[in-house]
N, C-alpha and C. Protein backbone atom coordinates (compact mmCIF):
# COMPACT_ATOMS: atom_id res chain seq x y z
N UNK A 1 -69.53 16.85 35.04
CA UNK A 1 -68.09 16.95 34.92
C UNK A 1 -67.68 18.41 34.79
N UNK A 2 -66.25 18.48 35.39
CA UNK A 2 -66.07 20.34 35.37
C UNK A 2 -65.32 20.42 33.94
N UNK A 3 -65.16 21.73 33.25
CA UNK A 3 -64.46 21.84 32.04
C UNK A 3 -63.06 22.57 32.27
N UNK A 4 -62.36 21.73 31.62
CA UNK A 4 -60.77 22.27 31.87
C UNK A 4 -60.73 23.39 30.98
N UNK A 5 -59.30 24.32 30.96
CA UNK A 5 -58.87 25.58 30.59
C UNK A 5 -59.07 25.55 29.31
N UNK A 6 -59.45 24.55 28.35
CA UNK A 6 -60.07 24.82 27.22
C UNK A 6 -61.28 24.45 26.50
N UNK A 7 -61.90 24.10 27.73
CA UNK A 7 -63.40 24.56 27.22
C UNK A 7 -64.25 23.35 27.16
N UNK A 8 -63.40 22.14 27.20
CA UNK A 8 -63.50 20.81 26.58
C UNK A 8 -63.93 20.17 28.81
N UNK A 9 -65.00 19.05 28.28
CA UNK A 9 -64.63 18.02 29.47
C UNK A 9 -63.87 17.55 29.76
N UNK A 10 -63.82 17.58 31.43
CA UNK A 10 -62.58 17.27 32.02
C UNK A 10 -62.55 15.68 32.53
N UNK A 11 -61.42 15.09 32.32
CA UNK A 11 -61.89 13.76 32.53
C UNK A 11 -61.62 13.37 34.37
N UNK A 12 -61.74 11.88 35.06
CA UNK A 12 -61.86 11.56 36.29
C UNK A 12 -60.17 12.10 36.49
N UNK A 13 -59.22 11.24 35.70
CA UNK A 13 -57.96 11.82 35.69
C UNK A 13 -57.21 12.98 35.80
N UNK A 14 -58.02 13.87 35.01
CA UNK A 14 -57.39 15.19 35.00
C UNK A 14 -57.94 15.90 35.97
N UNK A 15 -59.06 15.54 36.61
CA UNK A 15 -59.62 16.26 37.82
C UNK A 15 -59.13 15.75 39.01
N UNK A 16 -58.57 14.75 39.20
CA UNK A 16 -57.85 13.70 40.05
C UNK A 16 -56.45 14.89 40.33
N UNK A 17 -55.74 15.09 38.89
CA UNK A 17 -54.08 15.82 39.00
C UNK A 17 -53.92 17.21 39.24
N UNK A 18 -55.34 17.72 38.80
CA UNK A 18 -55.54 18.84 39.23
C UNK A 18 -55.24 19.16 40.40
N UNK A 19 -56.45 18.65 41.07
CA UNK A 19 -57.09 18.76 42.50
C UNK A 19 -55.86 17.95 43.51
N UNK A 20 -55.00 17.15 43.03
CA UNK A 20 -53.69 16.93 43.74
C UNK A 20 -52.51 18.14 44.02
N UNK A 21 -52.29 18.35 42.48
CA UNK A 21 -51.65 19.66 43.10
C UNK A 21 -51.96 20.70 43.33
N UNK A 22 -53.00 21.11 43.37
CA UNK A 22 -54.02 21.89 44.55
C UNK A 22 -53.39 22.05 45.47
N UNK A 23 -53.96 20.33 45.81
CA UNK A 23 -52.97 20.22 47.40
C UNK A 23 -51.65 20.54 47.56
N UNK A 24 -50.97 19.74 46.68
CA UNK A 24 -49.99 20.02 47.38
C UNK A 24 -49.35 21.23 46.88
N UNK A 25 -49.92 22.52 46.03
CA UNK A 25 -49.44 23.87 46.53
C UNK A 25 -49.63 24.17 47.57
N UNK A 26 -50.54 23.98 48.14
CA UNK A 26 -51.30 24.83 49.22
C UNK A 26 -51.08 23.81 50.72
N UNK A 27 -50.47 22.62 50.95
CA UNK A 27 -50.31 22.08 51.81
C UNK A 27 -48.59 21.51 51.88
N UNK A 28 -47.92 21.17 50.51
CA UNK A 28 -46.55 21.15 50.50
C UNK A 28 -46.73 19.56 50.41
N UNK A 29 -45.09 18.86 50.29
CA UNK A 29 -45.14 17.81 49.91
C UNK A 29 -45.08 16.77 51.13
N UNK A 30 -44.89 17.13 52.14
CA UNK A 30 -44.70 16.60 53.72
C UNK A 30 -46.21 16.28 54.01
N UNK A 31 -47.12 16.93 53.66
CA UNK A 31 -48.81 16.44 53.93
C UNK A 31 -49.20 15.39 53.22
N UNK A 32 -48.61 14.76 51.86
CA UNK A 32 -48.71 13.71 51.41
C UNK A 32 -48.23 12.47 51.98
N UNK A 33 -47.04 12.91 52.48
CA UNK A 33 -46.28 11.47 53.58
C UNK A 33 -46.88 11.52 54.57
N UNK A 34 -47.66 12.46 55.29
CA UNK A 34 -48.01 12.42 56.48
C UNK A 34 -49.49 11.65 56.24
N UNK A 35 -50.12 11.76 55.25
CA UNK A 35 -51.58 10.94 54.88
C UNK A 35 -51.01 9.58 54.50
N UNK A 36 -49.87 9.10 54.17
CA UNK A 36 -49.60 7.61 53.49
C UNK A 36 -49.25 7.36 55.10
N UNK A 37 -48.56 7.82 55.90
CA UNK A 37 -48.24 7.04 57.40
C UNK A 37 -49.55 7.14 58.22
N UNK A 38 -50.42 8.14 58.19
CA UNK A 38 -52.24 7.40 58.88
C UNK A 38 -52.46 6.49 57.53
N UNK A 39 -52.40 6.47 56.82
CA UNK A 39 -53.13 5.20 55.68
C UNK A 39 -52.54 3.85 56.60
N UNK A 40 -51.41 4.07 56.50
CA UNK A 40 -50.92 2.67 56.91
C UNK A 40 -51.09 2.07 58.68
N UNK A 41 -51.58 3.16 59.51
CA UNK A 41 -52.06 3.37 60.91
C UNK A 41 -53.28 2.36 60.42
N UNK A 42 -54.22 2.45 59.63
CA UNK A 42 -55.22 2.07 59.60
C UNK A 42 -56.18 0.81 59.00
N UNK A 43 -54.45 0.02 58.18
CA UNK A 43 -54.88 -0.81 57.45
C UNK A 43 -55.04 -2.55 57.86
N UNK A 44 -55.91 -3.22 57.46
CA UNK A 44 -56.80 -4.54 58.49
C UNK A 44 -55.29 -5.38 58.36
C-alpha cells in the first residue's frame, strides 16, 4: 500500500480519489463523460 501525506497507510479509497483527480487535473472533466459513453458502447 502507498503512504499518504502523513506518513500513515493509504487506504483502497483514498488511493481510488487520489488517483481520480489525478485524472481529472490532467485530463479535465469531459474525459470522464467520454469513458461513461464507451462504458455504455460496451455493455451485454
Amino acid at each position: 500500500m502507498a503512504e499518504n501525506n502523513q506518513g500513515r497507510k493509504m487506504s483502497y479509497e483514498e488511493a481510488g480519489r487520489k488517483g481520480g483527480e489525478k485524472t481529472k487535473n490532467k485530463h479535465g472533466k469531459k474525459h470522464f463523460s467520454e469513458i461513461g459513453k464507451n462504458d455504455n458502447n460496451h455493455s451485454n
